[in-house]
PDB file of N, CA and C in Angstrom:
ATOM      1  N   UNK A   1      -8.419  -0.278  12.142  1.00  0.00           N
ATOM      2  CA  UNK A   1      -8.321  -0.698  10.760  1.00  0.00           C
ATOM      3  C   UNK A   1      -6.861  -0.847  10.360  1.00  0.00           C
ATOM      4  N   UNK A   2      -6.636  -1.675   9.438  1.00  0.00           N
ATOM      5  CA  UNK A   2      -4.986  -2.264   8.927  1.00  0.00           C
ATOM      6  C   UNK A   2      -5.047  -1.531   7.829  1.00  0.00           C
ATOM      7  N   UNK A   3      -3.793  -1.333   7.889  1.00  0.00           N
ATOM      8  CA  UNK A   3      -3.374  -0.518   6.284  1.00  0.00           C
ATOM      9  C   UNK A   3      -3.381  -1.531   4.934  1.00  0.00           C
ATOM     10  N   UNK A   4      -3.343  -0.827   3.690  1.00  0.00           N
ATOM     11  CA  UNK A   4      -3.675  -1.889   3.000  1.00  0.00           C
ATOM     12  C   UNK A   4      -2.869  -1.186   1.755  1.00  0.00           C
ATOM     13  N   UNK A   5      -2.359  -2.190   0.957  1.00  0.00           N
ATOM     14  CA  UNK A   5      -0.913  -1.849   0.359  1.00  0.00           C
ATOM     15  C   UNK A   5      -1.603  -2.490  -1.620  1.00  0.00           C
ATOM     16  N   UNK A   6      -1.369  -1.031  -2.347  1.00  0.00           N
ATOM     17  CA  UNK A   6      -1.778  -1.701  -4.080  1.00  0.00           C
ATOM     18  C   UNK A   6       0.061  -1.722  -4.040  1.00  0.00           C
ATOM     19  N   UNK A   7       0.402  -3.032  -5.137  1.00  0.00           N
ATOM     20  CA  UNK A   7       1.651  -3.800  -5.213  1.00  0.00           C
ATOM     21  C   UNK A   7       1.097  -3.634  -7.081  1.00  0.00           C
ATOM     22  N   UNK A   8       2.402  -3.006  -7.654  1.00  0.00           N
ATOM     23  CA  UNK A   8       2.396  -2.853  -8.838  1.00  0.00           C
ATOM     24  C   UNK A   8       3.811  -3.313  -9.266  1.00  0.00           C
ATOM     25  N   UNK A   9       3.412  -4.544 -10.373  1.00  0.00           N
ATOM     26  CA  UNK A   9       4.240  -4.793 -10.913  1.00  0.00           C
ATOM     27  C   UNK A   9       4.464  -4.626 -12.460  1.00  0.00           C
ATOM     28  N   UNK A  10       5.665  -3.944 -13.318  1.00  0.00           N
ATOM     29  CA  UNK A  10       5.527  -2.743 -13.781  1.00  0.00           C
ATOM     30  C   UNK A  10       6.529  -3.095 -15.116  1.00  0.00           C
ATOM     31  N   UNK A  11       6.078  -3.540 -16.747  1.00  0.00           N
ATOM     32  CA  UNK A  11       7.174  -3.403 -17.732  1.00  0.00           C
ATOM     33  C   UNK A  11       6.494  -2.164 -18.456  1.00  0.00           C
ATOM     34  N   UNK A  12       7.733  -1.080 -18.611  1.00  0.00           N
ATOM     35  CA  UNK A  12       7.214  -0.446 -19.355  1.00  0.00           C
ATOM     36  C   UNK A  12       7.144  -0.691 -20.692  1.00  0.00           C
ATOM     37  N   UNK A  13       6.394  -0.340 -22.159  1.00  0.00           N
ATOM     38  CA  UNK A  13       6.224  -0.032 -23.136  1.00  0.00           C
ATOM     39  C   UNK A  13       6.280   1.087 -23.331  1.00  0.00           C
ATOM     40  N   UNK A  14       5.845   2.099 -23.275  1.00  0.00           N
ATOM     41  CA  UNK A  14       5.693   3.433 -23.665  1.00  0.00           C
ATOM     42  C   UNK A  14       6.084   4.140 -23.284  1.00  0.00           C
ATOM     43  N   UNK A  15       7.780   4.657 -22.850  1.00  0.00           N
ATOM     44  CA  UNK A  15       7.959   5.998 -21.855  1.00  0.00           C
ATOM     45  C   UNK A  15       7.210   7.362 -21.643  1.00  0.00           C
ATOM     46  N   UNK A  16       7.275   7.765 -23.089  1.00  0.00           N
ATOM     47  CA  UNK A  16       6.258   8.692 -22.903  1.00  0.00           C
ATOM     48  C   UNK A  16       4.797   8.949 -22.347  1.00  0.00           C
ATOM     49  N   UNK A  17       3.932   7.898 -22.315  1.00  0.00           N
ATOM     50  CA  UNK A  17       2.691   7.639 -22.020  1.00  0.00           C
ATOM     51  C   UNK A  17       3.352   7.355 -20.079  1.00  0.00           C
ATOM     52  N   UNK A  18       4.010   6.457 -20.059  1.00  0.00           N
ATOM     53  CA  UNK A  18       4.075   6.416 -18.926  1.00  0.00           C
ATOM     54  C   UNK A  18       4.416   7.361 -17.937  1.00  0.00           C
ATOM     55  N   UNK A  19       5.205   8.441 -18.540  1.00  0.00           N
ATOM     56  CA  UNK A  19       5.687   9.428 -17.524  1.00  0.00           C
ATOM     57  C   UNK A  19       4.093  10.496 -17.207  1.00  0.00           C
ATOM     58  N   UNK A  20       3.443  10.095 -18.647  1.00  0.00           N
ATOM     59  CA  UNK A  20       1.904  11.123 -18.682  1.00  0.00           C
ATOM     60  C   UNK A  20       1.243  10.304 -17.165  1.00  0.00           C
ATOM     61  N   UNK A  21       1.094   9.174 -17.299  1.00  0.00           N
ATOM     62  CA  UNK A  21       0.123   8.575 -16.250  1.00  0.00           C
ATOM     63  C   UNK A  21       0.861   8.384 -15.061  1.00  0.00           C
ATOM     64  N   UNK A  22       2.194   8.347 -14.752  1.00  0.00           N
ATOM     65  CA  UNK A  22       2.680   8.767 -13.329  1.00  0.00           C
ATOM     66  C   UNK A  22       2.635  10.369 -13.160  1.00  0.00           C
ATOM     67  N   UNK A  23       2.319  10.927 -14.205  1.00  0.00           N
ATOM     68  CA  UNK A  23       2.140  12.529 -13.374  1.00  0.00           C
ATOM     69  C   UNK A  23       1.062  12.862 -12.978  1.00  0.00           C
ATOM     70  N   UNK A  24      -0.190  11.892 -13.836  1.00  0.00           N
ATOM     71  CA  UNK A  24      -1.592  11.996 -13.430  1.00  0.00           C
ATOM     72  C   UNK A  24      -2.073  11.535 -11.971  1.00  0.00           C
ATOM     73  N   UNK A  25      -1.582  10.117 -11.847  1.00  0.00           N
ATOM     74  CA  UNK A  25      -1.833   9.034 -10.656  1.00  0.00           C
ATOM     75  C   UNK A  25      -1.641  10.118  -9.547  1.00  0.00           C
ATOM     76  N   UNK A  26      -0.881  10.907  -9.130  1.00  0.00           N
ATOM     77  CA  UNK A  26      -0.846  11.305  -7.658  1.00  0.00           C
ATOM     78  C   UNK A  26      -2.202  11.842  -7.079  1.00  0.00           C
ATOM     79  N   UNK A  27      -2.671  12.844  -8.279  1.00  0.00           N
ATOM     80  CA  UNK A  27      -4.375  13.772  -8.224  1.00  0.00           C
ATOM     81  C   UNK A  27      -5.239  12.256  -7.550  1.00  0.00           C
ATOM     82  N   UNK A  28      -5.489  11.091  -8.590  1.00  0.00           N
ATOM     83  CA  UNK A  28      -5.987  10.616  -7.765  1.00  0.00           C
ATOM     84  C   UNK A  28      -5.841   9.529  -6.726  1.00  0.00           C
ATOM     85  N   UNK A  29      -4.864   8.926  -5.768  1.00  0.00           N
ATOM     86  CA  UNK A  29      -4.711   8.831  -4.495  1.00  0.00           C
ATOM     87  C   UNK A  29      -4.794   9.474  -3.515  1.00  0.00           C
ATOM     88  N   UNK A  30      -4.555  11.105  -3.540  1.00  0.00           N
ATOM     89  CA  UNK A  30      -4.775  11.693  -2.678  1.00  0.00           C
ATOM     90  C   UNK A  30      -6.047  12.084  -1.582  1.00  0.00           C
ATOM     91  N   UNK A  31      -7.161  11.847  -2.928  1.00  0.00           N
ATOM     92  CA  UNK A  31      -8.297  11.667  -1.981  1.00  0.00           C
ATOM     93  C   UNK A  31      -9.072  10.505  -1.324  1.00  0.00           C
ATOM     94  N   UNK A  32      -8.153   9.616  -1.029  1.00  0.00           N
ATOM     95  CA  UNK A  32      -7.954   8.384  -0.459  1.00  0.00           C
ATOM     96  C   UNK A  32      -7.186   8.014   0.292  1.00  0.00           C
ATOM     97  N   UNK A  33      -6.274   9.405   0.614  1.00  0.00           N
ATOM     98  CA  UNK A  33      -5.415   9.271   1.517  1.00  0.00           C
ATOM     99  C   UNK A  33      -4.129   8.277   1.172  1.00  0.00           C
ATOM    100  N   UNK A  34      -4.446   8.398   0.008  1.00  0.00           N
ATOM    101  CA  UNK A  34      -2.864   7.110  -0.751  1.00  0.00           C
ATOM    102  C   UNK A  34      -1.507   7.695  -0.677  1.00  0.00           C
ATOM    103  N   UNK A  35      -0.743   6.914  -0.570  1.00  0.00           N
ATOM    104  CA  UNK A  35       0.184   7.657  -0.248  1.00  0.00           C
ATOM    105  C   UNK A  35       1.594   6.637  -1.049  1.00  0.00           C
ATOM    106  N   UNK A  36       2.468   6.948  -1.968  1.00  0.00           N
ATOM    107  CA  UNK A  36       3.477   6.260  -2.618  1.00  0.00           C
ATOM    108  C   UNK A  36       4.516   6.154  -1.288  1.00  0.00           C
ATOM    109  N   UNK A  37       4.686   4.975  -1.209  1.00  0.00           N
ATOM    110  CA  UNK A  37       5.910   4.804  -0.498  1.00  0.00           C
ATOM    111  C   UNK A  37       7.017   4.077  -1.295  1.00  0.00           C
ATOM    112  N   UNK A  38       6.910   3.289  -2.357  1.00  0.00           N
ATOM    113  CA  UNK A  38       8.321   3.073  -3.058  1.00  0.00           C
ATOM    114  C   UNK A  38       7.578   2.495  -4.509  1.00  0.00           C
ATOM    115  N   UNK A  39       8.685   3.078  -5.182  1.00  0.00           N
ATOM    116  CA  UNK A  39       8.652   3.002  -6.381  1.00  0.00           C
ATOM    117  C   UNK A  39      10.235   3.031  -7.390  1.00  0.00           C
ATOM    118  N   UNK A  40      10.420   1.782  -7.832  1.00  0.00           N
ATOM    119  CA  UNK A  40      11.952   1.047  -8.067  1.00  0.00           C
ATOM    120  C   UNK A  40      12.108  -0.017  -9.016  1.00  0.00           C
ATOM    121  N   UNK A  41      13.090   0.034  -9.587  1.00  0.00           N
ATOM    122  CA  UNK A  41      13.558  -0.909 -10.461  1.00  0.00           C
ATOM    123  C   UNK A  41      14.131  -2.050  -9.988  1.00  0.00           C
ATOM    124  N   UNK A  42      14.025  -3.150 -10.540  1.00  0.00           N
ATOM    125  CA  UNK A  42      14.185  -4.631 -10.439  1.00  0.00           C
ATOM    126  C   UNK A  42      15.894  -4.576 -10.310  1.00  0.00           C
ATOM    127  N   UNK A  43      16.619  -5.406  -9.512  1.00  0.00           N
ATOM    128  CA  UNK A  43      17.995  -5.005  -9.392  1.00  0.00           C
ATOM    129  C   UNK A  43      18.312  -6.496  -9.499  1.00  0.00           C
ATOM    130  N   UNK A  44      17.577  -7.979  -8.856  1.00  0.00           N
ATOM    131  CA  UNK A  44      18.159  -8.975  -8.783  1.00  0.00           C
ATOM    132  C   UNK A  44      17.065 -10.002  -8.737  1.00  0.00           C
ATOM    133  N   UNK A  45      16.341 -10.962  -9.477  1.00  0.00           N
ATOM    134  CA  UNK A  45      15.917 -12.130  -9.106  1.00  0.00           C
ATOM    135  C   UNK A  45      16.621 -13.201  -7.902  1.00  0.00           C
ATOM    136  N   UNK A  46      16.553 -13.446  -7.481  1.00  0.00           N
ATOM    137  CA  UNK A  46      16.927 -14.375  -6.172  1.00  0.00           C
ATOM    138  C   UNK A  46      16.384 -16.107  -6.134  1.00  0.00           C
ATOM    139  N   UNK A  47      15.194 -16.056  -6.319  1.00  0.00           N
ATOM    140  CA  UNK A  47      14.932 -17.089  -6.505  1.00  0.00           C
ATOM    141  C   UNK A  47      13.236 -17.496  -7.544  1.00  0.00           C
ATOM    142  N   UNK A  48      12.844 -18.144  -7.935  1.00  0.00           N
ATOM    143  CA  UNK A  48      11.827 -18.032  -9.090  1.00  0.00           C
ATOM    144  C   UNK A  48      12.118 -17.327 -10.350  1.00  0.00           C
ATOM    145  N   UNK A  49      10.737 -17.019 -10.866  1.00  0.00           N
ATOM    146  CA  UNK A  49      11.073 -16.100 -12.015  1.00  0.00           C
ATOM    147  C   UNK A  49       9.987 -14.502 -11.553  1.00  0.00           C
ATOM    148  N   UNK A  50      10.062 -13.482 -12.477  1.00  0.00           N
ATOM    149  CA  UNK A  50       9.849 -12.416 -12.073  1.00  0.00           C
ATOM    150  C   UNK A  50      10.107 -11.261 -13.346  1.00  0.00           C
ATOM    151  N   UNK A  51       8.462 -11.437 -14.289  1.00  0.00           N
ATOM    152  CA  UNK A  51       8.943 -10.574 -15.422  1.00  0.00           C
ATOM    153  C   UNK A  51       9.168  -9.633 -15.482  1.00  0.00           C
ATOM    154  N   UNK A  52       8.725  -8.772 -14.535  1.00  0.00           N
ATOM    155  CA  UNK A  52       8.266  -7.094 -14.763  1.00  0.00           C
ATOM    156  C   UNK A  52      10.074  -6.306 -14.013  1.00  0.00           C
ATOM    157  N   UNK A  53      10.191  -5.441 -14.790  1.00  0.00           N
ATOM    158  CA  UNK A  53      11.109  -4.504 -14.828  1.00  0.00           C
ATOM    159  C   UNK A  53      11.018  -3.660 -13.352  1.00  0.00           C
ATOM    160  N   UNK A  54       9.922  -3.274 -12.936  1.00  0.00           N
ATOM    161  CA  UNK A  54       9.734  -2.024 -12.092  1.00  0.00           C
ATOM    162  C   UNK A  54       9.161  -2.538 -11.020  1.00  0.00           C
ATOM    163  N   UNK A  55       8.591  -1.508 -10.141  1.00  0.00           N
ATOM    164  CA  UNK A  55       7.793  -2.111  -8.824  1.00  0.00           C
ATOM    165  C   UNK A  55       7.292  -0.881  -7.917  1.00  0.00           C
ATOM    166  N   UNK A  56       5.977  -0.705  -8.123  1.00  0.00           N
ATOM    167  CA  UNK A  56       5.248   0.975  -6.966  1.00  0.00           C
ATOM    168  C   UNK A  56       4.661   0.389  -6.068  1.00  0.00           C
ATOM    169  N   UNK A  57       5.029   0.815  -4.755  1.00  0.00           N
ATOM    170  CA  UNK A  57       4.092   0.460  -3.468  1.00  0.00           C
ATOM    171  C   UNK A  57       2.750   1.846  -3.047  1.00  0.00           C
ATOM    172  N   UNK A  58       1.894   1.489  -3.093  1.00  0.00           N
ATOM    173  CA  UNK A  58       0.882   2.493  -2.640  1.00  0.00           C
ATOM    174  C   UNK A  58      -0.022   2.159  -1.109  1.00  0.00           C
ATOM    175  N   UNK A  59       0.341   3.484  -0.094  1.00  0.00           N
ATOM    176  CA  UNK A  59      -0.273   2.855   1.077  1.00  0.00           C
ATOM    177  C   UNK A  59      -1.506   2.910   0.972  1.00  0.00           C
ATOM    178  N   UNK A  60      -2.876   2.853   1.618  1.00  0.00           N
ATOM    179  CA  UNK A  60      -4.063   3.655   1.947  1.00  0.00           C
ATOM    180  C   UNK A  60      -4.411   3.070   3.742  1.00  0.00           C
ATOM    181  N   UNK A  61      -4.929   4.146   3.681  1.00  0.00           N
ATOM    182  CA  UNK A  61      -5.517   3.596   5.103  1.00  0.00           C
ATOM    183  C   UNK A  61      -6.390   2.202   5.387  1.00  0.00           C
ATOM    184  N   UNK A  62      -6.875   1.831   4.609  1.00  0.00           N
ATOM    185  CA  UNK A  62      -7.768   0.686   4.410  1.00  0.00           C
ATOM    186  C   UNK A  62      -8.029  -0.088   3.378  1.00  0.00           C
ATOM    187  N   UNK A  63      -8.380  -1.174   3.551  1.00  0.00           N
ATOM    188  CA  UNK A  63      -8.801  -2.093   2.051  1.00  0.00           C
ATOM    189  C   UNK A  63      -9.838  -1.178   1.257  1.00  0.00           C
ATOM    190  N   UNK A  64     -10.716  -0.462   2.179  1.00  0.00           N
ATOM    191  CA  UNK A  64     -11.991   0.146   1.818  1.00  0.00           C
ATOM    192  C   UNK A  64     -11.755   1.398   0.624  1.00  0.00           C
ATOM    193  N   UNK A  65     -10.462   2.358   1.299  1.00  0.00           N
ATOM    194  CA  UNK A  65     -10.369   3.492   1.250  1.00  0.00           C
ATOM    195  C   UNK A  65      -9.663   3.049  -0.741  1.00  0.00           C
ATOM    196  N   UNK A  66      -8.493   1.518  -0.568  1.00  0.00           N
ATOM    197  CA  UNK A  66      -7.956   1.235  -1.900  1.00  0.00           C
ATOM    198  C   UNK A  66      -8.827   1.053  -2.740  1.00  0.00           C
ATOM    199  N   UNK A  67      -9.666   0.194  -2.271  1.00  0.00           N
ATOM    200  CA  UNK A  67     -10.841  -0.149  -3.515  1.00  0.00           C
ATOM    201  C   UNK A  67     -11.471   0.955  -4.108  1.00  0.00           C
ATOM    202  N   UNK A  68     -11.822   1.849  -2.880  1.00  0.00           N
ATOM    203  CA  UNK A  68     -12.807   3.201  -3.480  1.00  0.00           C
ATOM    204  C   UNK A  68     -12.017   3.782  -4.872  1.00  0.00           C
ATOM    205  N   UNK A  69     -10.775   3.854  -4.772  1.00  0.00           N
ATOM    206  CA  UNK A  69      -9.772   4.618  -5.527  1.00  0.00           C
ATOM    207  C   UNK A  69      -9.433   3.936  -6.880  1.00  0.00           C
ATOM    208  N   UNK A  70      -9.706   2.415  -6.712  1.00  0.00           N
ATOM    209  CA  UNK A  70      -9.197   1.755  -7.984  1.00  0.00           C
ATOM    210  C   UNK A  70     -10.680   2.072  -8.567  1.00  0.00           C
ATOM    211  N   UNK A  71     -11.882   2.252  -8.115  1.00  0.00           N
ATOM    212  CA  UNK A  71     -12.991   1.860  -8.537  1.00  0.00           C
ATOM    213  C   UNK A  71     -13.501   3.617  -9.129  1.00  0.00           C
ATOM    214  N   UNK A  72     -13.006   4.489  -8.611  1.00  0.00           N
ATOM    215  CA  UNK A  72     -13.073   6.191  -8.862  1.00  0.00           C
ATOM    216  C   UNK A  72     -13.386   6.356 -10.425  1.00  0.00           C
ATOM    217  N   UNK A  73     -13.718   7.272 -10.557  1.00  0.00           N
ATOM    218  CA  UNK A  73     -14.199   7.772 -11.919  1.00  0.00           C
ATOM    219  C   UNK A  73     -12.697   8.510 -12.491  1.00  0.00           C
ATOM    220  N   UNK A  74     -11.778   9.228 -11.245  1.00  0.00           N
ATOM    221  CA  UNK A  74     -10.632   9.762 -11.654  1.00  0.00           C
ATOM    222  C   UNK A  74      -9.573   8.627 -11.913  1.00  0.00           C
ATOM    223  N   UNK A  75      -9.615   6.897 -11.255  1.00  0.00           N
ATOM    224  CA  UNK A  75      -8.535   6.303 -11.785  1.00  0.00           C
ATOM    225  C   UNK A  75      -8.942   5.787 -12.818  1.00  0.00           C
ATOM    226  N   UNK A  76     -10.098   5.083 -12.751  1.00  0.00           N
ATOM    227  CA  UNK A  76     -10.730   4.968 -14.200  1.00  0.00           C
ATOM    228  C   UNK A  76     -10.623   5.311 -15.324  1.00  0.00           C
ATOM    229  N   UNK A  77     -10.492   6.681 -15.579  1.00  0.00           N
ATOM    230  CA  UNK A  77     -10.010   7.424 -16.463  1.00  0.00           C
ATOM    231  C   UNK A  77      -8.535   7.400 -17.025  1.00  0.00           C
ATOM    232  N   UNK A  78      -7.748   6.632 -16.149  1.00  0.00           N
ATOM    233  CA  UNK A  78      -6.605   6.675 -16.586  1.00  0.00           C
ATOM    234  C   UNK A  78      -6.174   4.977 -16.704  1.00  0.00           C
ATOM    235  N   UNK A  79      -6.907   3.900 -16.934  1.00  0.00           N
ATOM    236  CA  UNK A  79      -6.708   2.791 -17.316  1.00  0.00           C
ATOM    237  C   UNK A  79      -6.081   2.763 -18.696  1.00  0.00           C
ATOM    238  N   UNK A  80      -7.032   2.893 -19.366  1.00  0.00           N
ATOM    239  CA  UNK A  80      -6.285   2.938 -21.149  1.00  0.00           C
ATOM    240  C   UNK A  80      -5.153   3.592 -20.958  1.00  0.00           C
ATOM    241  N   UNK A  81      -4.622   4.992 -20.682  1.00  0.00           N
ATOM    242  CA  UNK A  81      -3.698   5.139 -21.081  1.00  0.00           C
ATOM    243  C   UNK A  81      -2.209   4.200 -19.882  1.00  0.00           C
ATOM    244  N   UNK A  82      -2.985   3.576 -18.887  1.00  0.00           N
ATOM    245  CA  UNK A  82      -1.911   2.592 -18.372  1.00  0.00           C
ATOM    246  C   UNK A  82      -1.512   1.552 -19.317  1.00  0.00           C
ATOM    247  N   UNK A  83      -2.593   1.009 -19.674  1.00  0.00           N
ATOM    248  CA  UNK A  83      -3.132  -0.048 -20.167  1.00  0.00           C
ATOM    249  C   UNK A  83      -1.714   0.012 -21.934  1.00  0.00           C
ATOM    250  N   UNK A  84      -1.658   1.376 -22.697  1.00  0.00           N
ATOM    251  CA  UNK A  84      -0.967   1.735 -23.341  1.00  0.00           C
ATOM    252  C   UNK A  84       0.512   1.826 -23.109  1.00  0.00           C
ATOM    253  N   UNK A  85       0.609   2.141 -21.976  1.00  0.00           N
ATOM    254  CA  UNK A  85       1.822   2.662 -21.378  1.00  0.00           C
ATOM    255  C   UNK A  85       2.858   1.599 -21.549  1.00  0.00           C
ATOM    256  N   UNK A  86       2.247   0.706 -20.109  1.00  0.00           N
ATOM    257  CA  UNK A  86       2.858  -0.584 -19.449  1.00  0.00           C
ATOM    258  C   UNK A  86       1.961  -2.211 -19.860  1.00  0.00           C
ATOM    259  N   UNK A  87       3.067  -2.897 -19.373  1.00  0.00           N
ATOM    260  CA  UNK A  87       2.103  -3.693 -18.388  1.00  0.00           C
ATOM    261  C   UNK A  87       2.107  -4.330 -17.575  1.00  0.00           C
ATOM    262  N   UNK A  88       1.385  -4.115 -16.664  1.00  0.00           N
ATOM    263  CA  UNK A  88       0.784  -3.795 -15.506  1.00  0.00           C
ATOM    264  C   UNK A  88       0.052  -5.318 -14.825  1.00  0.00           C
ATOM    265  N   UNK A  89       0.413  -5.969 -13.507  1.00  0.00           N
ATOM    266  CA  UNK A  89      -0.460  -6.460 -12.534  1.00  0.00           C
ATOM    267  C   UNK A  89      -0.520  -5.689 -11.562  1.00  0.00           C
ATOM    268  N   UNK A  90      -1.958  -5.240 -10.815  1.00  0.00           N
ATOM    269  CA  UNK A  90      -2.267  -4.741  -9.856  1.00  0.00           C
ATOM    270  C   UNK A  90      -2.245  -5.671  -8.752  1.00  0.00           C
ATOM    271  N   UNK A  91      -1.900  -5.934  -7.610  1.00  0.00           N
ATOM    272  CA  UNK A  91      -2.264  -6.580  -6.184  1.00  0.00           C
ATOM    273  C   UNK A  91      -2.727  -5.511  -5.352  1.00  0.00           C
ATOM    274  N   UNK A  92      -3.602  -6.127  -4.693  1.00  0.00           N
ATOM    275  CA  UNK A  92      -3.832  -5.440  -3.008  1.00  0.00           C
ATOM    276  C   UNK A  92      -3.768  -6.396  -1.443  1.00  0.00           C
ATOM    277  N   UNK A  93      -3.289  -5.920  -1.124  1.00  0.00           N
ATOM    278  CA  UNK A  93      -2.833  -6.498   0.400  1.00  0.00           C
ATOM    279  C   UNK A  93      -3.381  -5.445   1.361  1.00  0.00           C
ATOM    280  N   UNK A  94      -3.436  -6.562   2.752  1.00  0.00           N
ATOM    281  CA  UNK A  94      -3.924  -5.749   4.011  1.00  0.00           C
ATOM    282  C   UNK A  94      -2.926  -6.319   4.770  1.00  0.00           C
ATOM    283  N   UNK A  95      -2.577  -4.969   5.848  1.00  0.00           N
ATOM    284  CA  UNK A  95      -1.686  -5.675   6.915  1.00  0.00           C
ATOM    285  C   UNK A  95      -2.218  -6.377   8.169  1.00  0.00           C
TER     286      UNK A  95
END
């Protein structure tokens, strides 16, 4: 199985809300075996355009294992207050 990568692209609105739902998010990836590998601020456009401020890479072992996790009752729970926070496009990729 190929690893499979959620691609978050990231303006904040709300610092406060947002620092609430990055302290929440780790509880649930973990039981999906998710794992943050980068998470960073926008330093240079290069070529196109490119609104969002920020940028989180999340591994999982599988397309299977990401979906289970976006689809969870524990991330679920924390949409609105993303949804408040930032905003937010989700991608998913497989390698």
């Amino acid at each position: 199985m190929a690893n499979a990568y959620l691609i978050g692209h990231i303006t904040i609105i709300d610092t406060e809300k947002w620092l609430e739902y990055c302290s929440k998010l780790p509880a649930t990836i973990e039981p999906w075996d998710g794992e943050l590998v980068f998470r960073g601020k926008l330093a240079s456009v290069f070529s196109g355009k490119h609104e969002y401020n920020d940028t989180v890479v999340i591994r999982f072992p599988d397309i299977k294992a990401l979906n289970n996790w976006h689809s969870s009752p524990e991330y679920q729970s924390l949409i609105v207050l993303r949804q408040e926070a930032a905003d937010v496009e989700l991608l998913a990729y497989e390698e």
